[in-house]
N, C-alpha and C. Protein backbone atom coordinates (compact mmCIF):
# COMPACT_ATOMS: atom_id res chain seq x y z
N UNK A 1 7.35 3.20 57.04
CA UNK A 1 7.28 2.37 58.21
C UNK A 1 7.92 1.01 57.90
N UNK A 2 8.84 0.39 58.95
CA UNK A 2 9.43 -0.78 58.87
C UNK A 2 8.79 -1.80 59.59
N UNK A 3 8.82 -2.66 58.09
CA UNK A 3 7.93 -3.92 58.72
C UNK A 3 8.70 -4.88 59.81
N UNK A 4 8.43 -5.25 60.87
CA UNK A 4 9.09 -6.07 61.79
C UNK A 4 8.72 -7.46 61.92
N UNK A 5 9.42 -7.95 62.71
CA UNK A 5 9.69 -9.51 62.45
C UNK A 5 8.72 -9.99 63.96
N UNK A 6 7.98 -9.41 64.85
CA UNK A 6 6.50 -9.37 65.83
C UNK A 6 5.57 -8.96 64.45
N UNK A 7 5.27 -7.94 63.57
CA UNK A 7 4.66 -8.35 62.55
C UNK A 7 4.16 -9.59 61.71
N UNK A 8 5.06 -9.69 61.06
CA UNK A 8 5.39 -11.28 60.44
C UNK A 8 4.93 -12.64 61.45
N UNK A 9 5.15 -12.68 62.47
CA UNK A 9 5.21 -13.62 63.33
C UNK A 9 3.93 -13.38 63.62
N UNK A 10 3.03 -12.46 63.63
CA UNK A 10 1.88 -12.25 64.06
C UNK A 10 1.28 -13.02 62.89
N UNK A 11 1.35 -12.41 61.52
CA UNK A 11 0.77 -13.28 60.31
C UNK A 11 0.70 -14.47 60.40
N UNK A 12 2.36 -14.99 60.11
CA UNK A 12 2.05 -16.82 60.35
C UNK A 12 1.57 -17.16 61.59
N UNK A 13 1.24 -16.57 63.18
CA UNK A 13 0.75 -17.26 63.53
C UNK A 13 -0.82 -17.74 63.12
N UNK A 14 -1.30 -16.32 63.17
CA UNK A 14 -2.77 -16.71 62.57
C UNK A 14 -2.76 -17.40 60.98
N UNK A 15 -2.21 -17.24 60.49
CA UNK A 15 -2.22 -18.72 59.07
C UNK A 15 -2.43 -20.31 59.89
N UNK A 16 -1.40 -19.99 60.82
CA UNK A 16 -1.38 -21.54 61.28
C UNK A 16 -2.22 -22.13 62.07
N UNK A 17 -3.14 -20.94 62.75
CA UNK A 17 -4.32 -20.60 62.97
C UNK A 17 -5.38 -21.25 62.34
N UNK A 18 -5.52 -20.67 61.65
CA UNK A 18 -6.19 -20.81 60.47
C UNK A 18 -7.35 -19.61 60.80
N UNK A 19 -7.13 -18.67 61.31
CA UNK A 19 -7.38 -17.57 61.22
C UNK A 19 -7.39 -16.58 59.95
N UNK A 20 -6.84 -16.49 59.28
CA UNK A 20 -6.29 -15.83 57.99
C UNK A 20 -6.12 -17.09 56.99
N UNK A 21 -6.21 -16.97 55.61
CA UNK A 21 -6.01 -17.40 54.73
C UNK A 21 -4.70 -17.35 53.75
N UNK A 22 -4.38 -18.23 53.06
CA UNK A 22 -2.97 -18.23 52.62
C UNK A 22 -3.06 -17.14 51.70
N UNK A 23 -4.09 -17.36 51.16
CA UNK A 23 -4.33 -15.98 50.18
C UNK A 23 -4.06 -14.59 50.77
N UNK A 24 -4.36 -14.43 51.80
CA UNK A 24 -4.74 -13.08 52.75
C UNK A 24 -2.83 -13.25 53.31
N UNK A 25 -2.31 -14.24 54.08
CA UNK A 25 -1.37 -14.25 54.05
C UNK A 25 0.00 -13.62 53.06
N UNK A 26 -0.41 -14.42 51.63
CA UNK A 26 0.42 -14.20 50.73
C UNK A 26 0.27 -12.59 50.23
N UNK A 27 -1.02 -11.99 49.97
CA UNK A 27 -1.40 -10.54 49.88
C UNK A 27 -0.48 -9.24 50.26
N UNK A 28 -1.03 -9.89 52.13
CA UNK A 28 -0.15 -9.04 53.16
C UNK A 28 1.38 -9.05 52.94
N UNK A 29 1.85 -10.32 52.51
CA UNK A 29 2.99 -10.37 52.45
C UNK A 29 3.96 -8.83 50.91
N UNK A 30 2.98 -9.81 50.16
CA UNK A 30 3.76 -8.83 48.15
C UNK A 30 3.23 -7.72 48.67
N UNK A 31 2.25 -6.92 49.31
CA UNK A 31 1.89 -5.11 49.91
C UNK A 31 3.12 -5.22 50.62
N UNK A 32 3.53 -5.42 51.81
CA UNK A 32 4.80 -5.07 52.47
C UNK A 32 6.18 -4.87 51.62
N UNK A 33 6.20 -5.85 50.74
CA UNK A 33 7.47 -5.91 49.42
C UNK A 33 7.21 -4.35 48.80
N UNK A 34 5.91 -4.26 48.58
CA UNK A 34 5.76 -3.19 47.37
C UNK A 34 6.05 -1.67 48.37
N UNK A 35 5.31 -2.03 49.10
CA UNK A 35 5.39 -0.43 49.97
C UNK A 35 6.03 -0.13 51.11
N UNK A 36 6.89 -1.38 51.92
CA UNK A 36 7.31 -0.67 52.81
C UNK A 36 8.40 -1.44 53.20
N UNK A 37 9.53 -0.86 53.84
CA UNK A 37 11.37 -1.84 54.11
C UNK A 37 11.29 -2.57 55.54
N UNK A 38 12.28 -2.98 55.44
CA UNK A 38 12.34 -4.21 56.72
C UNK A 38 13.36 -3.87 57.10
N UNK A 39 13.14 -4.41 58.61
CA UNK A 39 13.70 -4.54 59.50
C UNK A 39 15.35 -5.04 59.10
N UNK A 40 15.36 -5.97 59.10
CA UNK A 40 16.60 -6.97 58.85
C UNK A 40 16.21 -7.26 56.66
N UNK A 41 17.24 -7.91 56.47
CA UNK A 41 17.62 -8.91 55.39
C UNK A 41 16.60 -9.57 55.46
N UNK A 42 17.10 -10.93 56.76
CA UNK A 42 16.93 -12.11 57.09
C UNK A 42 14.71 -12.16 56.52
N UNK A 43 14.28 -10.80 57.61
CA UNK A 43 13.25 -10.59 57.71
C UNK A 43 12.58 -10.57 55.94
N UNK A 44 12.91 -9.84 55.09
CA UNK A 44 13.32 -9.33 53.66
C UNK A 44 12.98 -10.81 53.01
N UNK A 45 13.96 -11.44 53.50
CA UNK A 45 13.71 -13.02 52.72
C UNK A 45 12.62 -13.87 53.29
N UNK A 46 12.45 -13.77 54.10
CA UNK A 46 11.16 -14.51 54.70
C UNK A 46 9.87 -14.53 53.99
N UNK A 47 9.57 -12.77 53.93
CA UNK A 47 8.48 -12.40 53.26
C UNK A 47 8.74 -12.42 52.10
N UNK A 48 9.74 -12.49 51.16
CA UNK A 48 9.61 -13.28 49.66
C UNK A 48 9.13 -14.64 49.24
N UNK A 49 9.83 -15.24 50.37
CA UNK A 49 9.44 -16.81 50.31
C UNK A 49 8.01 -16.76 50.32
N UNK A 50 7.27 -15.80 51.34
CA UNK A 50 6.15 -16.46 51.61
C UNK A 50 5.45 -15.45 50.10
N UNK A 51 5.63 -15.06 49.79
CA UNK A 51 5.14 -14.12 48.28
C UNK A 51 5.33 -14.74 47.34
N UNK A 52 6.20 -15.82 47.23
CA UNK A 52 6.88 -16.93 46.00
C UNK A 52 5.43 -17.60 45.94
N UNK A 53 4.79 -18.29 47.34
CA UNK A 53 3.85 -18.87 47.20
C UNK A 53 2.53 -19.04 46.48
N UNK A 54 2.79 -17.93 45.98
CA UNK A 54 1.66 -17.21 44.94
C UNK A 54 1.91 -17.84 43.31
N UNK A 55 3.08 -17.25 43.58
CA UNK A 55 4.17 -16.90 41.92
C UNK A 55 4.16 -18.72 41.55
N UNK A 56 4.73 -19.44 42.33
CA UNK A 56 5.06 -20.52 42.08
C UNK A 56 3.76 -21.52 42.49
N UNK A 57 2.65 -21.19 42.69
CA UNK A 57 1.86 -22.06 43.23
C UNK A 57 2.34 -23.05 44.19
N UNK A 58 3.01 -23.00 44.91
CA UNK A 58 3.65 -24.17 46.21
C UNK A 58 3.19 -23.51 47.68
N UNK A 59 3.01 -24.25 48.58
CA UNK A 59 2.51 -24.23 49.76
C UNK A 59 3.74 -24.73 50.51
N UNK A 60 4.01 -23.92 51.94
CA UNK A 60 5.31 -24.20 53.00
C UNK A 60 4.62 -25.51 53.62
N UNK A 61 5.89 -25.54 54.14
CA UNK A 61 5.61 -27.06 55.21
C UNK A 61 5.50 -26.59 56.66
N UNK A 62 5.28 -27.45 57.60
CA UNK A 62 5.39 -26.80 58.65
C UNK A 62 6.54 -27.11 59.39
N UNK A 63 7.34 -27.64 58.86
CA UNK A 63 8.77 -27.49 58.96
C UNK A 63 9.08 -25.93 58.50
N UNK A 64 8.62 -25.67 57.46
CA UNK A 64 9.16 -24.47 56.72
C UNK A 64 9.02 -23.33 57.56
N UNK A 65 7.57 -23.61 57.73
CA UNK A 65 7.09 -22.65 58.76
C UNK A 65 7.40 -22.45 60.37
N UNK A 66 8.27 -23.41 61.00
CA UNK A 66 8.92 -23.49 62.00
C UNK A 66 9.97 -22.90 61.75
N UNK A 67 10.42 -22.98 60.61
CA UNK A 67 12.08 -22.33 60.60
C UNK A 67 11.53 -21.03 60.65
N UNK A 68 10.85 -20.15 59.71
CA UNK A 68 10.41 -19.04 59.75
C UNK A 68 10.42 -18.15 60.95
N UNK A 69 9.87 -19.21 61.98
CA UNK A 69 9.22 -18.84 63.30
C UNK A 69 10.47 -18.33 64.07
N UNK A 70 11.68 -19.69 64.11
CA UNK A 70 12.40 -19.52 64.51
C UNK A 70 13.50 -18.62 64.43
N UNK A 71 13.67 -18.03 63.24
CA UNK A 71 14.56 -16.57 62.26
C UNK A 71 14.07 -15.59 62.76
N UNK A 72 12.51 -15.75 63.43
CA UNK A 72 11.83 -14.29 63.43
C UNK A 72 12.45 -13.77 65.27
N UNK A 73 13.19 -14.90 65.23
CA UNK A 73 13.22 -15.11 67.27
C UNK A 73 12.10 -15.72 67.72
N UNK A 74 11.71 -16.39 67.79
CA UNK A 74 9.95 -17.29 68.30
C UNK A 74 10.70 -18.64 68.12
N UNK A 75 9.56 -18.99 69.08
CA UNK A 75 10.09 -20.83 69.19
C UNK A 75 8.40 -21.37 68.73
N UNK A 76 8.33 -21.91 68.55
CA UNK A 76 6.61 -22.71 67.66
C UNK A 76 6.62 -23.55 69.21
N UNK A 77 5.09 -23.20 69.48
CA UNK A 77 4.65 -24.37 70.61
C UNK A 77 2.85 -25.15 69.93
N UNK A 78 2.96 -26.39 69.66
CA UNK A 78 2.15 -26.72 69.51
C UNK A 78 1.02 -27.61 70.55
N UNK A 79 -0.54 -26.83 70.48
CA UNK A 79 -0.91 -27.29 71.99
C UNK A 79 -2.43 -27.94 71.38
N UNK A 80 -2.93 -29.00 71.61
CA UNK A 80 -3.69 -30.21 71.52
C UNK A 80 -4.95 -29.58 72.65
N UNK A 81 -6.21 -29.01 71.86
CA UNK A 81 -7.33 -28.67 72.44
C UNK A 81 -8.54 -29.42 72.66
């Protein structure tokens, strides 16, 4: 099964959420690497980056995470509750 980029976009949203945890984030992410292909490249590199996060101990920005959003086709709307 191919992981898709409504997948992915589903993850970071709930990270940004704060629904899910970076840990749980980063998890989901290295299982998809290990067991299953992507959609696109583009998609391919996304979920490394966010798997680096582990490896390298570093945390995205939300810049970072806007670009993400935006590669996946999504536009980031941020809304003040």
């Amino acid at each position: 099964m191919k992981v898709t980029n409504q997948e992915i976009a589903s993850l970071l949203t709930q990270y940004m959420n704060h629904t899910i945890t970076r840990e749980s984030l980063i998890a989901q992410c290295e299982e998809f690497v290990q067991e299953r292909t992507f959609e696109s490249r583009e998609l391919q590199n996304i979920v490394a980056r966010i798997g680096w996060m582990d490896v390298h101990n570093f945390d995205v920005s939300f810049d970072d995470l806007t670009t993400m959003v935006q590669q996946l086709g999504y536009h980031l709307v941020v809304e003040m509750v």
